[in-house]
Protein backbone atom coordinates (compact mmCIF):
# COMPACT_ATOMS: atom_id res chain seq x y z
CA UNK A 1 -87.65 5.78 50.03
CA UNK A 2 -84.83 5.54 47.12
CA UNK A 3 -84.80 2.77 45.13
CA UNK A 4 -80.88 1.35 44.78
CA UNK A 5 -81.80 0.89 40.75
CA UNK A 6 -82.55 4.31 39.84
CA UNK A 7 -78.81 5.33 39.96
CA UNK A 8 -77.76 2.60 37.87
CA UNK A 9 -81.38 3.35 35.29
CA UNK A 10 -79.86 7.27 34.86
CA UNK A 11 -76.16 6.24 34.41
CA UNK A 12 -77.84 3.76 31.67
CA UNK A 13 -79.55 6.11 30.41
CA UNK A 14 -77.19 8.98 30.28
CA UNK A 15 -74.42 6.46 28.50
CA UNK A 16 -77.09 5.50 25.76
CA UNK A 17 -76.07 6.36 22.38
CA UNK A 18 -73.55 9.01 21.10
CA UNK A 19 -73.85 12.64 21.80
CA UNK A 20 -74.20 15.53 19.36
CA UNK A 21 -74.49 19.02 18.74
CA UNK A 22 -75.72 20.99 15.48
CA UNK A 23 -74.13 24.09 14.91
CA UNK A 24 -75.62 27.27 12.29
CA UNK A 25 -73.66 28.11 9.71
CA UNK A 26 -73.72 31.38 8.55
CA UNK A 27 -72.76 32.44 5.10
CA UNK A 28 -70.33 35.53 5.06
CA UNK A 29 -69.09 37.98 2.56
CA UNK A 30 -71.63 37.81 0.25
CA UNK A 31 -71.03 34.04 -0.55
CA UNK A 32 -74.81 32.41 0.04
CA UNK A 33 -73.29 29.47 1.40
CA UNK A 34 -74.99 29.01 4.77
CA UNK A 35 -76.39 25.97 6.07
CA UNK A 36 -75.20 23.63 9.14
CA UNK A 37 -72.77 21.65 10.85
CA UNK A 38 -73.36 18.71 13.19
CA UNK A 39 -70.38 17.44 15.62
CA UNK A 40 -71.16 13.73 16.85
CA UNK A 41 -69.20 12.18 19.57
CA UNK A 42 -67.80 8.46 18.14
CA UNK A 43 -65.96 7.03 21.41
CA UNK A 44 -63.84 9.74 22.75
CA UNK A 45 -63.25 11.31 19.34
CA UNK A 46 -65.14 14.21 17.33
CA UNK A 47 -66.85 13.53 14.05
CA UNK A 48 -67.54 16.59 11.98
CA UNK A 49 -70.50 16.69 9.46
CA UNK A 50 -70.41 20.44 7.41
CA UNK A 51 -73.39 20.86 5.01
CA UNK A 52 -73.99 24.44 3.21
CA UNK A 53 -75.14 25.96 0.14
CA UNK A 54 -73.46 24.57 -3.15
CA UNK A 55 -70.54 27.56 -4.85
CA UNK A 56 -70.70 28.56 -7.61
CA UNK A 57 -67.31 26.92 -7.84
CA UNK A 58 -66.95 22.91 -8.24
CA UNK A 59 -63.99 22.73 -6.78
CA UNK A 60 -63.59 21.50 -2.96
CA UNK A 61 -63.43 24.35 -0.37
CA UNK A 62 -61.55 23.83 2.33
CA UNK A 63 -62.67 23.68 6.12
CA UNK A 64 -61.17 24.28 9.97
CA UNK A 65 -61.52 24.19 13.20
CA UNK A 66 -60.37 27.67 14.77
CA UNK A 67 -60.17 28.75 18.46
CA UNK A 68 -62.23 31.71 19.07
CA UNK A 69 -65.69 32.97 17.97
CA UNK A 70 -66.68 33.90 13.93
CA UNK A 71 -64.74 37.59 12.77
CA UNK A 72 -62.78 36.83 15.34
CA UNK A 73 -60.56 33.68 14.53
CA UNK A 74 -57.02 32.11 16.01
CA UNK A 75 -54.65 29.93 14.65
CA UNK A 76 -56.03 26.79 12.35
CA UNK A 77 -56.78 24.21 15.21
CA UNK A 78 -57.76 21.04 13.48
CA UNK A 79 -58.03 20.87 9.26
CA UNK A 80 -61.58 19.51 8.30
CA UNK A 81 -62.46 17.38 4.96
CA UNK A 82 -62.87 20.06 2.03
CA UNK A 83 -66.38 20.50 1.41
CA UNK A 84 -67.97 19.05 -2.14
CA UNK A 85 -71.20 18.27 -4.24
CA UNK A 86 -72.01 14.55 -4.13
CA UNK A 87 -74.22 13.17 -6.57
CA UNK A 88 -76.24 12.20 -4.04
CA UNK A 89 -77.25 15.82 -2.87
CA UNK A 90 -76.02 17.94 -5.91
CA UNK A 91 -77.12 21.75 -4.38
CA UNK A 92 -74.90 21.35 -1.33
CA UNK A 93 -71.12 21.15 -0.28
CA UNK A 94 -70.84 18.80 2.29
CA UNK A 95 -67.70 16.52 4.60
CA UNK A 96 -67.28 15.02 6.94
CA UNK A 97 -64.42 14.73 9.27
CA UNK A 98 -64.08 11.24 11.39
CA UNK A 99 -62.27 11.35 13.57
CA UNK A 100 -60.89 15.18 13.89
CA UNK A 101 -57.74 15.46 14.23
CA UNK A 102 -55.29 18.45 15.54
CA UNK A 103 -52.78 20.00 13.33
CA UNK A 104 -50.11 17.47 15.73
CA UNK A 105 -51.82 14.45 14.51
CA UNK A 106 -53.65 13.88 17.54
CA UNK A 107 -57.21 13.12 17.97
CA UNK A 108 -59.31 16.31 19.17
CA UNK A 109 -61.54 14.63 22.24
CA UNK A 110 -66.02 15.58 21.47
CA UNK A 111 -65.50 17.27 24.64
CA UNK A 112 -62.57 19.46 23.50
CA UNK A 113 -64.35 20.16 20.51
CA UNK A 114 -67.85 21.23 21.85
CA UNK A 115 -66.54 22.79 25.06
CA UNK A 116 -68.88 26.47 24.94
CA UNK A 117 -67.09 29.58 23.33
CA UNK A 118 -63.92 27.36 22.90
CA UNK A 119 -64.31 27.02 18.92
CA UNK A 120 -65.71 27.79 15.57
CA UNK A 121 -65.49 26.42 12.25
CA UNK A 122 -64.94 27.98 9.18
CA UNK A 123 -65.07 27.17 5.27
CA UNK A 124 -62.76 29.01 2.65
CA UNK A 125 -63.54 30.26 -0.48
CA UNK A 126 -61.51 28.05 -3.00
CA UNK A 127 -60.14 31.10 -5.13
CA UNK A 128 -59.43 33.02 -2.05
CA UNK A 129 -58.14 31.53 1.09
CA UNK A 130 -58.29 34.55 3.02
CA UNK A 131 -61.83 34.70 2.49
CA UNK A 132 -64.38 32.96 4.60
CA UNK A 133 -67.57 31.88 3.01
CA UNK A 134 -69.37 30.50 6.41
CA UNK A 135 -68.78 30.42 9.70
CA UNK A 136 -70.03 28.27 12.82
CA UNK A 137 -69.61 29.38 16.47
CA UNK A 138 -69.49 25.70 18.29
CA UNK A 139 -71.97 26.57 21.32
């Protein structure tokens, strides 16, 4: 016999807490910039957390969301925060996004964001645009 609570206990259960998903970053060209990404659902909305390997240039590199899979990118999707050292954890670049946002303006939904083989994101090298110094496939 089914008890009429256990419905209710998963749904519960299921809504607890926001969702997430950690993405590898792989360095490319050379760069030694590899490290992570982790994409946190806040509401409906997308927060985007990058963390790699510090350049060897201080300057801010900048970061997107791109449809398609890495070596293989579309049109710039959603600009990210540029990456930077922090004083608090001096041997990475890090950002974080909150919420994402399309090139429109509008907010790009978690589920959007994470849906599988939909995305990527990708840094830039900061003296060279056109070259990418990591590179994420989102699922």
């Amino acid at each position: 016999m089914r008890s009429p609570a256990l419905p209710a206990v998963l749904l519960a259960l299921s809504a607890c807490g926001p969702s997430s998903v950690r993405v590898v970053m792989n360095a490319e060209n050379n760069s030694g910039q590899s490290g992570y990404a982790t994409i946190t659902e806040k509401g409906t909305s997308a927060v985007v957390e990058i963390v790699i390997g510090k350049s060897d240039d201080p300057r801010p590199q900048n970061a997107h969301v791109h449809p398609g899979r890495c070596g293989e990118l579309g049109a710039i999707k959603a600009p990210l925060t540029a990456l930077q050292a922090t004083d608090a954890d001096p041997d990475h670049f890090r950002s974080t996004t909150d919420p994402v946002k399309l090139t429109d303006g509008t907010e790009m939904t978690f589920k959007d964001l994470t849906a599988p083989g939909a995305y990527v994101l990708n840094v830039h090298d900061v003296r060279d645009a056109s070259l990418y110094v990591s590179c994420g496939n989102v699922n």
